[in-house]
Protein backbone atom coordinates (compact mmCIF):
# COMPACT_ATOMS: atom_id res chain seq x y z
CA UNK A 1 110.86 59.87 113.35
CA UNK A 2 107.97 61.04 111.34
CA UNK A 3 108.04 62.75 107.95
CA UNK A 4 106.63 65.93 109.89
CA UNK A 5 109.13 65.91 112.21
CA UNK A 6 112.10 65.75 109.74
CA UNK A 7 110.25 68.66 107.58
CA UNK A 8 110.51 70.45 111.00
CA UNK A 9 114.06 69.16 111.48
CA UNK A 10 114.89 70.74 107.95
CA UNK A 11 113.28 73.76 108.10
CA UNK A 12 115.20 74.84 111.20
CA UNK A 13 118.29 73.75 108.85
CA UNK A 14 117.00 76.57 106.53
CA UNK A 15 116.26 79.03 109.28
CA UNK A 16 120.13 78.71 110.15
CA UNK A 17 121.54 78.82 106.39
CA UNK A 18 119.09 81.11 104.98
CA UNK A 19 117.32 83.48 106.74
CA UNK A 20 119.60 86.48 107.15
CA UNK A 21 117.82 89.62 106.30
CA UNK A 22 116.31 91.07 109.26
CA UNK A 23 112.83 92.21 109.76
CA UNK A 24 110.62 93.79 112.21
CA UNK A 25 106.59 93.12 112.39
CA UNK A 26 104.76 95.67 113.32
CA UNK A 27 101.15 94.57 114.42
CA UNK A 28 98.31 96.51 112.84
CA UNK A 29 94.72 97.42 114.03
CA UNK A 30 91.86 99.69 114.03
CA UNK A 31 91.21 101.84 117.04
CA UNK A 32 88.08 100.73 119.24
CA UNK A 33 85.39 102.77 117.52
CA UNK A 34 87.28 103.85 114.83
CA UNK A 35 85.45 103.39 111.40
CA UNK A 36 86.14 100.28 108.93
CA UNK A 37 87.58 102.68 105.86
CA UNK A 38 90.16 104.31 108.56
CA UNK A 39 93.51 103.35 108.24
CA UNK A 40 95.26 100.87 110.35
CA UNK A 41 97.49 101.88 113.56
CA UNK A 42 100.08 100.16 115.15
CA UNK A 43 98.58 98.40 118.25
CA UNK A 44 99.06 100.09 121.89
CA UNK A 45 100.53 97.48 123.78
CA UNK A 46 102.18 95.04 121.24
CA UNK A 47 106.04 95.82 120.48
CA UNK A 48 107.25 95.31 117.26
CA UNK A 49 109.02 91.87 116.71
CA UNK A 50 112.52 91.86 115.28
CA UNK A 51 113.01 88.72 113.11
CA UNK A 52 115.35 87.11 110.35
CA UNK A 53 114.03 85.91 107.49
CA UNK A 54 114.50 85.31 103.62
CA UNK A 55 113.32 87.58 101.04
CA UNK A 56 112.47 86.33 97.46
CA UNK A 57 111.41 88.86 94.51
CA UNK A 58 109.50 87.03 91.24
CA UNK A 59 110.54 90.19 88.34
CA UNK A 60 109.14 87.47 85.91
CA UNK A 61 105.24 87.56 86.17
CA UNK A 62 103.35 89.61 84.04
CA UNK A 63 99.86 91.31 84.15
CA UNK A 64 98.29 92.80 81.53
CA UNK A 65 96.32 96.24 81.81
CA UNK A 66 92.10 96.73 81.49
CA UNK A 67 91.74 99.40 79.67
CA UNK A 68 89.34 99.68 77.12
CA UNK A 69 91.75 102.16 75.06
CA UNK A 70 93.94 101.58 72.28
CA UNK A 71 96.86 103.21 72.60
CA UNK A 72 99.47 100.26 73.04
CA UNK A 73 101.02 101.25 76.90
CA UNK A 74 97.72 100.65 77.99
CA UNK A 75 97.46 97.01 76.41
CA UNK A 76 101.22 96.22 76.88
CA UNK A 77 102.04 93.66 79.42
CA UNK A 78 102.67 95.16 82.76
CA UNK A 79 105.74 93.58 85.21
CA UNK A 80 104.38 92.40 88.48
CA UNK A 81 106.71 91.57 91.45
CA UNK A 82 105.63 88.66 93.65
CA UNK A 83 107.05 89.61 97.14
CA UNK A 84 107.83 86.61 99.38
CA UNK A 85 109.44 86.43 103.09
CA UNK A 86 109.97 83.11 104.55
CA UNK A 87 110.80 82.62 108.50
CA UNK A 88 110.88 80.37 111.31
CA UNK A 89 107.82 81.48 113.40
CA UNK A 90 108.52 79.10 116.35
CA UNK A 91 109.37 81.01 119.73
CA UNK A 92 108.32 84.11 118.18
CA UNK A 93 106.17 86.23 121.03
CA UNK A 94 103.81 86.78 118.36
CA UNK A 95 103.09 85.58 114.67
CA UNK A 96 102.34 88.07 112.18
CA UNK A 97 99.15 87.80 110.59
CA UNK A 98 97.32 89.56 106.90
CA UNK A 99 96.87 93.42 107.59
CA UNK A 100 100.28 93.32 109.36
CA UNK A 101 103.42 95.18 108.48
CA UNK A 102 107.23 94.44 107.82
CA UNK A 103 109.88 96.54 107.71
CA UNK A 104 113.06 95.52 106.31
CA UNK A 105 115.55 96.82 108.43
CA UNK A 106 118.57 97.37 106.00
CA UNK A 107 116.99 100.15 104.19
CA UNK A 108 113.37 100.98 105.89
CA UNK A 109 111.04 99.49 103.58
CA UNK A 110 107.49 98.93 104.88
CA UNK A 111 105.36 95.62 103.29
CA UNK A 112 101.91 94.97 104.01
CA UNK A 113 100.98 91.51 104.85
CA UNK A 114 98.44 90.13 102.01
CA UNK A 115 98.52 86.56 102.93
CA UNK A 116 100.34 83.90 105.72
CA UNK A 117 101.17 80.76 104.10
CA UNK A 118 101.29 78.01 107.34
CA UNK A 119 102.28 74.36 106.37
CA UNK A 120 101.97 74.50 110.60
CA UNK A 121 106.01 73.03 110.45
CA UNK A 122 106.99 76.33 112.35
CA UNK A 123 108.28 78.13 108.90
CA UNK A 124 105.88 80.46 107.42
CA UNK A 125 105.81 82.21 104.02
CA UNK A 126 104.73 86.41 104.09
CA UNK A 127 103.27 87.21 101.00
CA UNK A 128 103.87 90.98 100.53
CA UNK A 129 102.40 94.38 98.97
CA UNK A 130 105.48 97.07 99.03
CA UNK A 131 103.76 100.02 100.88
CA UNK A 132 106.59 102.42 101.29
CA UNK A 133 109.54 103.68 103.28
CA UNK A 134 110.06 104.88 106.79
């Protein structure tokens, strides 16, 4: 057996242990015709795809502020949240991709897709932007 094919073997391991939050994607698009700065829509046609998956929130980065003033809030270090969701992808109907949504079913919470991390095992990791609730 190859070293692929036990990475496989393990992440469906993980799958089984880990992923128990559920999710639903939501695939996003723009209208034929509709202009570039409009917002996205969820696509006629595609139903939203109900998934379990882990969720991991990274509290400890920091990022510090711009601004050219001096008042010290807008030079303090400001706390950024790294937002990851890991999942099997294999025998999914269709695999989320960047500009796509999740919603976390438990409370309603929308995420924005920023970027799909694919190590093309059949696990994925979602990098996130929190967008909102339902």
């Amino acid at each position: 057996m190859s070293f692929s094919a036990h990475l496989a073997a393990a992440d469906v391991t993980l799958a089984a242990v880990f992923d128990e939050t559920p999710f639903v994607a939501i695939k996003m698009g723009r209208p034929a015709g509709a202009a570039m700065a409009s917002d996205p829509v969820p696509v006629e046609g595609i139903e939203p795809l109900p998934f379990m998956g882990t969720v991991d929130f990274e509290p400890s980065s920091t990022g510090f502020g711009t601004s050219s003033r001096v008042a010290p809030d807008d030079r303090a270090p400001r706390r950024v949240t790294t937002i990851l969701v890991t999942a099997m992808v294999t025998g999914l109907a269709w695999v989320p991709k960047a500009g796509d949504q999740l919603q976390r079913v438990s409370d309603g919470t929308l995420y924005r897709i920023v970027m799909v991390d694919d190590d093309e095992t059949g696990r994925v990791g979602f990098w996130l932007n929190r967008i909102g609730k339902v």
